[in-house]
N, C-alpha and C. Protein backbone atom coordinates (compact mmCIF):
# COMPACT_ATOMS: atom_id res chain seq x y z
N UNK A 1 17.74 -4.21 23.27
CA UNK A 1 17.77 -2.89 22.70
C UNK A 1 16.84 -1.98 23.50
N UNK A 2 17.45 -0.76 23.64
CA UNK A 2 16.94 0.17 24.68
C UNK A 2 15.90 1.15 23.61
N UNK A 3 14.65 1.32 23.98
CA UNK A 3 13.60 2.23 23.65
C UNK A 3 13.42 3.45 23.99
N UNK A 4 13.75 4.43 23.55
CA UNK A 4 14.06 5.48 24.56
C UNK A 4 12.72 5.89 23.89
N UNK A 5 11.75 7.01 24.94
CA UNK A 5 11.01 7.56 24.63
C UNK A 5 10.69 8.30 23.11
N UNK A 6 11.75 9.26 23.34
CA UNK A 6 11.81 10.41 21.75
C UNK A 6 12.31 9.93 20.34
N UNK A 7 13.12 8.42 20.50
CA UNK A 7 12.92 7.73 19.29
C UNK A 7 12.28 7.69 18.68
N UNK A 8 12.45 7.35 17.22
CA UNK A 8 11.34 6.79 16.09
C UNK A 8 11.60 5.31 15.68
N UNK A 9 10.93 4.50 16.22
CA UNK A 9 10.45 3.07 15.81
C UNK A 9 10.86 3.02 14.44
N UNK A 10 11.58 2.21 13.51
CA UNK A 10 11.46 2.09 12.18
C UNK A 10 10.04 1.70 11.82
N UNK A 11 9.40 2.31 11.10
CA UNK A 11 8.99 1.53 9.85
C UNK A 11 8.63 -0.06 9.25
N UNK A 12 8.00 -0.74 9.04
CA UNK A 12 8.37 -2.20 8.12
C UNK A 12 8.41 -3.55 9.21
N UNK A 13 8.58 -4.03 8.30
CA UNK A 13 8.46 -5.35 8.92
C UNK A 13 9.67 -5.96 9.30
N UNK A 14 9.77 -6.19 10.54
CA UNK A 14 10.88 -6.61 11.40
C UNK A 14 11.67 -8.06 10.34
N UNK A 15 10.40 -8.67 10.28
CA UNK A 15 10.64 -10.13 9.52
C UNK A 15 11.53 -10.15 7.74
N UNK A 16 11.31 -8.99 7.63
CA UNK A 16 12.48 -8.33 6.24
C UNK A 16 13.63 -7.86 6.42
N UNK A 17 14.88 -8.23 5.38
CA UNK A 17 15.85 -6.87 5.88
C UNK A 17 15.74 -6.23 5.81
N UNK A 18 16.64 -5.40 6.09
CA UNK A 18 16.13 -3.49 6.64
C UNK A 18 16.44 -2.71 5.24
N UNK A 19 16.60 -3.26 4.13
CA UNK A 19 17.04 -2.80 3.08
C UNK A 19 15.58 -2.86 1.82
N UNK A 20 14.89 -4.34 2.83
CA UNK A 20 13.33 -4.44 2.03
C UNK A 20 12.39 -3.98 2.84
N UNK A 21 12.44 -3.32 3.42
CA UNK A 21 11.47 -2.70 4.68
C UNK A 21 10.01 -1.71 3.84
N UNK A 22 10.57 -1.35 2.94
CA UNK A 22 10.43 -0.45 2.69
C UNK A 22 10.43 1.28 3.34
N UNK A 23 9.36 2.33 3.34
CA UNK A 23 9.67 3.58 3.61
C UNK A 23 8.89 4.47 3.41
N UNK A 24 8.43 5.48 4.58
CA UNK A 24 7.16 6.30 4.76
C UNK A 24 7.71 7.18 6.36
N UNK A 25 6.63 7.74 6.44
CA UNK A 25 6.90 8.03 7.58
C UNK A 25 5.06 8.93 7.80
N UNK A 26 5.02 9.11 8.80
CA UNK A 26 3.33 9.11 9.34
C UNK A 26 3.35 10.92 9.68
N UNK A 27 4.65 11.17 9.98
CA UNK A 27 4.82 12.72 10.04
C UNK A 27 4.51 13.65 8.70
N UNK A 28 4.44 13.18 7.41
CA UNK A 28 4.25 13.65 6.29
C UNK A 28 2.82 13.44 6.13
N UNK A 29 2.13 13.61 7.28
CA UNK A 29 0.95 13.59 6.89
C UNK A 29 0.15 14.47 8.04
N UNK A 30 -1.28 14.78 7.90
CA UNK A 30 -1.91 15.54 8.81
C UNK A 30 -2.67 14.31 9.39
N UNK A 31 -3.54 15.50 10.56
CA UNK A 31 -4.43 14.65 11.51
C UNK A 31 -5.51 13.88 10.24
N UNK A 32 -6.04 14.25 9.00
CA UNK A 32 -6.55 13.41 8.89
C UNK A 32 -6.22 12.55 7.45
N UNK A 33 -4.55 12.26 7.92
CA UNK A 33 -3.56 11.28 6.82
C UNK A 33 -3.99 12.08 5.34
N UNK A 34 -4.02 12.75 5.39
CA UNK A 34 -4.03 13.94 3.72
C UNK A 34 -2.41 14.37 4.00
N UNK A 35 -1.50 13.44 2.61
CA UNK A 35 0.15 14.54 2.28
C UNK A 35 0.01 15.85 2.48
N UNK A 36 1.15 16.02 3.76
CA UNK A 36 1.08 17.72 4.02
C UNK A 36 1.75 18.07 2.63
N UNK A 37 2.61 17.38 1.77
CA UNK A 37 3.24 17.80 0.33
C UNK A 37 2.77 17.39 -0.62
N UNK A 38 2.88 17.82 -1.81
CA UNK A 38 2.39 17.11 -3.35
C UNK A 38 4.16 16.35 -2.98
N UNK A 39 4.88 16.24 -2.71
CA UNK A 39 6.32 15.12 -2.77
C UNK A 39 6.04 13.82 -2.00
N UNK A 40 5.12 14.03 -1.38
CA UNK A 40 4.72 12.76 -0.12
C UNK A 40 5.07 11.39 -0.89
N UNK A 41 6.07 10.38 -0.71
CA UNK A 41 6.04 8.95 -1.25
C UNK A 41 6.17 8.18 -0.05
N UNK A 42 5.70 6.70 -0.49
CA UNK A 42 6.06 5.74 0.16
C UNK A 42 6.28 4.53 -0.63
N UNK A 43 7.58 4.31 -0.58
CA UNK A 43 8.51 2.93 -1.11
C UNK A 43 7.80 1.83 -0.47
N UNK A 44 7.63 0.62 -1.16
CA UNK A 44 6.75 -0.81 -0.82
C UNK A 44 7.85 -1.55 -0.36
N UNK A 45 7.25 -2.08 1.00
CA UNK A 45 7.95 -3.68 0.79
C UNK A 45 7.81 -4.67 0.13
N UNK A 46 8.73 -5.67 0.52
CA UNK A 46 9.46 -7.16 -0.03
C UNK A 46 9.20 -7.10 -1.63
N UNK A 47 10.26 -5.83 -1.67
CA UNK A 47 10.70 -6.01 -3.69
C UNK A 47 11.61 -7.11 -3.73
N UNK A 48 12.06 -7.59 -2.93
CA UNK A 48 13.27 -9.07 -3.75
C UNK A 48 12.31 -9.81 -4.31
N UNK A 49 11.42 -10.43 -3.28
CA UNK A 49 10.73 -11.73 -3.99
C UNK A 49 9.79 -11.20 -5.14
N UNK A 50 9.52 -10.16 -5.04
CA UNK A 50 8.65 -9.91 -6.47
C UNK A 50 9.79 -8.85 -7.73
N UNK A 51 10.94 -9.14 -7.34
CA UNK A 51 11.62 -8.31 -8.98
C UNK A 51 11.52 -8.89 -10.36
N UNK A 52 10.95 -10.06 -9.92
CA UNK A 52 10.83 -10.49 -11.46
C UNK A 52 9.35 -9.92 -12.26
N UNK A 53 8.71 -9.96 -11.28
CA UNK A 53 7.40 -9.14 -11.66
C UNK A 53 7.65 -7.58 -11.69
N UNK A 54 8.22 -6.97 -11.10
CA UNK A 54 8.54 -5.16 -11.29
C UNK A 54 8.97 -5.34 -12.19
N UNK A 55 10.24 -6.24 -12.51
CA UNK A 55 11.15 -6.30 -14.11
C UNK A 55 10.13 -6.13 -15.40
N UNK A 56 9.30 -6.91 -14.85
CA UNK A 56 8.14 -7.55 -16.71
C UNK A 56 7.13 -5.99 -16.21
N UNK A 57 6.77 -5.57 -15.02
CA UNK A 57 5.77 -4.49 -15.14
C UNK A 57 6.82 -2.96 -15.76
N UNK A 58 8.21 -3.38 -15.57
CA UNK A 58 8.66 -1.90 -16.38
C UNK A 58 8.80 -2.24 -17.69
N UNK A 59 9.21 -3.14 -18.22
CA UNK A 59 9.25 -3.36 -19.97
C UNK A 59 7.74 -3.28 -20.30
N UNK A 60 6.72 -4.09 -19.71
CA UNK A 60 5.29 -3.68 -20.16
C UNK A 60 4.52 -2.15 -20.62
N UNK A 61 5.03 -1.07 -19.29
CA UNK A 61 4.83 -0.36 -19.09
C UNK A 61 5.67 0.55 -20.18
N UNK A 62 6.89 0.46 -20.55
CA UNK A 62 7.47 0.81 -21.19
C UNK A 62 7.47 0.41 -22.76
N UNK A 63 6.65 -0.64 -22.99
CA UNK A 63 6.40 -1.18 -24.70
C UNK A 63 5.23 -0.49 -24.55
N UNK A 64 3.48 -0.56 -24.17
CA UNK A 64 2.93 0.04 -24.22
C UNK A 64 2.35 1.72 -23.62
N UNK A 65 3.76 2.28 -22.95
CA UNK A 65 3.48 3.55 -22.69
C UNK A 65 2.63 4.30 -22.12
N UNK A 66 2.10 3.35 -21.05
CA UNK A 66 1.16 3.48 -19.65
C UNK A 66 1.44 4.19 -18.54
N UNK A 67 0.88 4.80 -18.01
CA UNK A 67 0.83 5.05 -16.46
C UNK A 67 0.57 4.08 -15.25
N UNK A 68 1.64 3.94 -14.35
CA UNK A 68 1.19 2.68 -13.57
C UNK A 68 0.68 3.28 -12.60
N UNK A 69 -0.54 2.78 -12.47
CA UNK A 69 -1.13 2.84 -10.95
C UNK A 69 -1.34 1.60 -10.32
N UNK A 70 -1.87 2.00 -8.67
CA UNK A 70 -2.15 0.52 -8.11
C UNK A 70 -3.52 -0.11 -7.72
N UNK A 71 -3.86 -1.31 -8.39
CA UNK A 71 -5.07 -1.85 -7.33
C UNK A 71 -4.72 -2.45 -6.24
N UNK A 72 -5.24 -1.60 -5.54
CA UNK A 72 -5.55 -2.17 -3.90
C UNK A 72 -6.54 -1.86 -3.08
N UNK A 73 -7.16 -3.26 -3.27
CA UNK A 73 -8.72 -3.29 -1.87
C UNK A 73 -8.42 -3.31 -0.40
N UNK A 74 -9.41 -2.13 -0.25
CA UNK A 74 -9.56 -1.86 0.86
C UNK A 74 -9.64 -2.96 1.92
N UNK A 75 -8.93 -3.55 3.05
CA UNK A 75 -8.99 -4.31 4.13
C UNK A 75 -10.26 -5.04 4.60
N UNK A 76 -10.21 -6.00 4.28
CA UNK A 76 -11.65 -6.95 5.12
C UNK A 76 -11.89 -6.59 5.94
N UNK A 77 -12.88 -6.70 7.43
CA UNK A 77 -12.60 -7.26 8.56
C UNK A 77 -12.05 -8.12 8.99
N UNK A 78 -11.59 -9.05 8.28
CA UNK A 78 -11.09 -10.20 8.67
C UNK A 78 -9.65 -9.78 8.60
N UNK A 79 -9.14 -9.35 7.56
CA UNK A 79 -8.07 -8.80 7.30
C UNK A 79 -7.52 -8.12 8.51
N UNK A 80 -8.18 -7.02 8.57
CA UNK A 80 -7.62 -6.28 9.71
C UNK A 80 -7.98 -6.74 11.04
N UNK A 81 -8.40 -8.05 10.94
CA UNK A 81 -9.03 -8.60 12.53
C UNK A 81 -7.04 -8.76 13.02
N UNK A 82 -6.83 -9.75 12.03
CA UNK A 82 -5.66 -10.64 11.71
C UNK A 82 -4.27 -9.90 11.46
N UNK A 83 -4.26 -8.36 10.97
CA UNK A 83 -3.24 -7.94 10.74
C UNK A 83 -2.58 -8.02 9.84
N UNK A 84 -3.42 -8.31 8.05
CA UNK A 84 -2.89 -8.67 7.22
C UNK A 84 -1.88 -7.66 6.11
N UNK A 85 -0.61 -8.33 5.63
CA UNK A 85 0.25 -7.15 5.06
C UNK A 85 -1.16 -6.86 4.08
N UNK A 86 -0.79 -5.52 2.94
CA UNK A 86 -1.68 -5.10 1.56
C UNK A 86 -0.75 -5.21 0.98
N UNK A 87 -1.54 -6.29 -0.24
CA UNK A 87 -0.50 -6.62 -1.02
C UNK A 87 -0.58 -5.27 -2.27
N UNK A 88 0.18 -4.84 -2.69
CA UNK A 88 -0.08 -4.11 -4.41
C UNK A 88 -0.07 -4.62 -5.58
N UNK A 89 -0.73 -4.77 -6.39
CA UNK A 89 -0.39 -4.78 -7.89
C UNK A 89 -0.74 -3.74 -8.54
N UNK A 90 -0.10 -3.83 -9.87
CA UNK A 90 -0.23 -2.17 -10.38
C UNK A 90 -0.87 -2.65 -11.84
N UNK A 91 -1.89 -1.46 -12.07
CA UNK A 91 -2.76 -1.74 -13.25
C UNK A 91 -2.18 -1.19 -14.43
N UNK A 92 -1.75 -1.63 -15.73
CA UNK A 92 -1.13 -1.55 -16.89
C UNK A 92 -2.01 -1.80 -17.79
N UNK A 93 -2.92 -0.29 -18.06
CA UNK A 93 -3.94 -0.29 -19.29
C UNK A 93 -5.28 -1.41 -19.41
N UNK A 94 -5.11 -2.41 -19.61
CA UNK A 94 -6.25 -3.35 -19.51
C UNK A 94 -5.50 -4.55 -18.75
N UNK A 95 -4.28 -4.80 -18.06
CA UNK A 95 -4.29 -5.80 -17.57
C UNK A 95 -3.75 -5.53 -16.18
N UNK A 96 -3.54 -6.43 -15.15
CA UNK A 96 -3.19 -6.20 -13.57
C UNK A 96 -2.33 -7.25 -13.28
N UNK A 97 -1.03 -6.57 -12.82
CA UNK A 97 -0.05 -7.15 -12.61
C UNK A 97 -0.16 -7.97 -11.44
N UNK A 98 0.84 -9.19 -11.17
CA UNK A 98 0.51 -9.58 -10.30
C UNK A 98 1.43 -8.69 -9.01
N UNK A 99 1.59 -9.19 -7.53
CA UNK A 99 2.02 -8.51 -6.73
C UNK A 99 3.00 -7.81 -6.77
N UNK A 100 3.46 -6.74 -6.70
CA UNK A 100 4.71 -6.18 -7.05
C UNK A 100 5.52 -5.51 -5.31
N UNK A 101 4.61 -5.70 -4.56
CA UNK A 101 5.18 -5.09 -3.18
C UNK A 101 3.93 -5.18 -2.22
N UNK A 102 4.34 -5.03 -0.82
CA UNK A 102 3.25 -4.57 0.58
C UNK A 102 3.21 -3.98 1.12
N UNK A 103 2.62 -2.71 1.01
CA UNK A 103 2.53 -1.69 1.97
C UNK A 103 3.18 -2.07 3.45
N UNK A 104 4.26 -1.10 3.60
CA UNK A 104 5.43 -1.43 4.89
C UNK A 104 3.96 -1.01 6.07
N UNK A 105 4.57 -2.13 7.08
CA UNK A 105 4.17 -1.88 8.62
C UNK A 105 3.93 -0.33 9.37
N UNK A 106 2.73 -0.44 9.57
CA UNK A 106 2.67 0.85 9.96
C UNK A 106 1.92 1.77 9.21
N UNK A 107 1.50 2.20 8.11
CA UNK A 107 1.44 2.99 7.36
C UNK A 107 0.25 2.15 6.56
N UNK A 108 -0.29 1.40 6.79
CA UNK A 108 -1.64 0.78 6.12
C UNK A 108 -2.80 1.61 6.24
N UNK A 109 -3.10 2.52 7.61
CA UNK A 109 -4.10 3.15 7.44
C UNK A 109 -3.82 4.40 6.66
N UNK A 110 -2.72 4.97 6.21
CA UNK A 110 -2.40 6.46 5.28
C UNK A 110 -3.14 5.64 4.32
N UNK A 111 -2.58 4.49 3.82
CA UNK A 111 -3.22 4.13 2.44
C UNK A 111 -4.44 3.87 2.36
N UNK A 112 -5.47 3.05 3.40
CA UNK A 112 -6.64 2.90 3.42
C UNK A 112 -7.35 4.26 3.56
N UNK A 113 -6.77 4.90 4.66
CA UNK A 113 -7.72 6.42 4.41
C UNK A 113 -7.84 7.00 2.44
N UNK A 114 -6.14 6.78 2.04
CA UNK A 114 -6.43 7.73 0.85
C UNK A 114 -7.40 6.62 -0.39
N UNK A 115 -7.26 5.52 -0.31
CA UNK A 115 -7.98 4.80 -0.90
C UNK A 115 -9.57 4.78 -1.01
N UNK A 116 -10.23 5.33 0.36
CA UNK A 116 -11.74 5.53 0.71
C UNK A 116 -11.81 7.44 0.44
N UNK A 117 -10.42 8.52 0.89
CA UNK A 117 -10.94 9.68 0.46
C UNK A 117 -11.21 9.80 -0.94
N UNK A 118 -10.12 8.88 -1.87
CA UNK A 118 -10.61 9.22 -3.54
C UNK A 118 -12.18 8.57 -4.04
N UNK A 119 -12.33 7.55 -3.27
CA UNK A 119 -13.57 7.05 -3.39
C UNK A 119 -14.74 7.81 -3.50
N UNK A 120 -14.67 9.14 -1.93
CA UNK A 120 -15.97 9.78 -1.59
C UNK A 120 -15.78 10.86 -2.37
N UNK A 121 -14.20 11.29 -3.18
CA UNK A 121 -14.31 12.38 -3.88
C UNK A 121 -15.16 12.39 -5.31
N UNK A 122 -15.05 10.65 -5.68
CA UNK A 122 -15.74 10.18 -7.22
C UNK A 122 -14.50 9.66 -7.78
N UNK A 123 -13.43 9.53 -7.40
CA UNK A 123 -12.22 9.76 -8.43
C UNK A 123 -12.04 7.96 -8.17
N UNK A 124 -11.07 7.34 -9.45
CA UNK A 124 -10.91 6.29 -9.22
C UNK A 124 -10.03 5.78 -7.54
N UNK A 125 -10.21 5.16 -7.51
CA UNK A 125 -9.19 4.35 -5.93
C UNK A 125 -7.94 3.85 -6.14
N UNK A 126 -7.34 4.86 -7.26
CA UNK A 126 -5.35 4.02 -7.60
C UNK A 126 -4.89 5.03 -7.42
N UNK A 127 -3.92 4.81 -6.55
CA UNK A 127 -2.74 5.64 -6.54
C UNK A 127 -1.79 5.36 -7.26
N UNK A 128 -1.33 6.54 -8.03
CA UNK A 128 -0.25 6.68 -9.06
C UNK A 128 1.14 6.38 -8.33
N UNK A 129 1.99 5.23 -9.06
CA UNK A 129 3.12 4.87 -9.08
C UNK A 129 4.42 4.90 -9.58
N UNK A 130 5.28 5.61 -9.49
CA UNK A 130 7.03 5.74 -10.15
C UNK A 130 7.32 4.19 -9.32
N UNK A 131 8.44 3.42 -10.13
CA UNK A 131 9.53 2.98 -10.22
C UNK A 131 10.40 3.09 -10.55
N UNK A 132 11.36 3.20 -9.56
CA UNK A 132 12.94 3.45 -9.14
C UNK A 132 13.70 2.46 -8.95
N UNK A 133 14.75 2.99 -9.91
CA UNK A 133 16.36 1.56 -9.53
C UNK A 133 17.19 2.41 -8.49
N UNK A 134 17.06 1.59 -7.47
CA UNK A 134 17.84 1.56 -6.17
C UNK A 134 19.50 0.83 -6.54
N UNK A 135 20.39 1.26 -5.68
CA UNK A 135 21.17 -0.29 -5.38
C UNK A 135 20.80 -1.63 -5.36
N UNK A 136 19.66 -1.51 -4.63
CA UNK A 136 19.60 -3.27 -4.85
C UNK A 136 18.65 -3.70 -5.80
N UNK A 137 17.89 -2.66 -6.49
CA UNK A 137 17.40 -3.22 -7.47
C UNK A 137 15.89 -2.16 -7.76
N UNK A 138 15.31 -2.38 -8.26
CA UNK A 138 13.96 -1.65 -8.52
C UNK A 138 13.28 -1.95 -7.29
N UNK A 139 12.21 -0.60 -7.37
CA UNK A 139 11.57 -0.38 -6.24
C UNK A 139 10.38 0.40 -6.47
N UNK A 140 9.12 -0.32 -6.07
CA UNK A 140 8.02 0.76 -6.09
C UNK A 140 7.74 1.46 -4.77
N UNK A 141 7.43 2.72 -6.09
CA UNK A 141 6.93 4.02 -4.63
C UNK A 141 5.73 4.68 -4.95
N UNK A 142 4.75 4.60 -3.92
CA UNK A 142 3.00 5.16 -4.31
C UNK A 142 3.14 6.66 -4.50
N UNK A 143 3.27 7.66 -5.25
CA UNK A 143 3.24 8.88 -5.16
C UNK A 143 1.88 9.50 -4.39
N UNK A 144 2.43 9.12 -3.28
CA UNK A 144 0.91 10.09 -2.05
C UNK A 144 0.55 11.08 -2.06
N UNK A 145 1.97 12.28 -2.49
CA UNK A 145 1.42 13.49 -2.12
C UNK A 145 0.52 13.78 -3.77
N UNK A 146 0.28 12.97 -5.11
CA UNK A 146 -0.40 13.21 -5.57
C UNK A 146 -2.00 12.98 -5.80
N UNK A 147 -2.66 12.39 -4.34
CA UNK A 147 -3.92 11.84 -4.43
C UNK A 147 -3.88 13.75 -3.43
N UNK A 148 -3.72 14.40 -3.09
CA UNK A 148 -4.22 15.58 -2.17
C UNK A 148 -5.64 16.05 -2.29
């Protein structure tokens, strides 16, 4: 496959189908990764292997009438020595789901930046989450452009 200069590289992890890749793009953002929009999202990868967990986090979310956000720690060194995916889980009132998706390839530092700017602002470190039924099934998406 030919690389042409003015292309855009997908996104995600080669090692997924292109259908679990998830979805972002690095142009929706400024020089210093702040959403140029309050619309800014980014869809998670590898929802197949975790739909059984999105399944139980939307009835949860939906019996007790929560807002889902996500915990996710900021990258080790080791982590990022190594290149490790971020995994998400999303917090549901007093309890934390287990993994529900991984921040797609590429796009780990938008999230680590906004994860350390809410930090220095005082504000908690979760980004607010919608889930969406796709074709192939439910799908989480970090609402970015609402950490601004």
């Amino acid at each position: 496959m030919v690389s042409w200069p003015w292309s855009r590289d997908p996104v995600g992890d080669p090692t997924l189908l292109a259908a679990d890749r998830g979805s972002g793009s690095l142009d929706d953002y400024d020089y210093d990764l702040v959403p140029r929009k309050a619309g800014v999202r980014i869809r998670l990868a590898a929802a197949d292997p975790n739909a059984a967990e999105i399944a139980t986090v939307v009835q949860l979310a939906r019996d007790e009438g929560v807002e889902l956000e996500t915990i996710v720690a900021a990258r080790t060194i080791e982590q990022e020595r190594v290149d490790a995916p971020i995994e998400v889980r999303l917090f549901l009132g007093r309890r934390v789901s287990g993994v529900v998706g991984v921040v797609p390839r590429g796009l780990e530092s938008v999230v680590d930046q906004t994860l350390r700017r809410l930090e220095d602002r005082g504000d908690k470190a979760r980004i607010p989450v919608e889930i969406v039924k796709t074709r192939r099934g439910l799908r989480v998406e970090l609402l970015m452009g609402a950490t601004r």
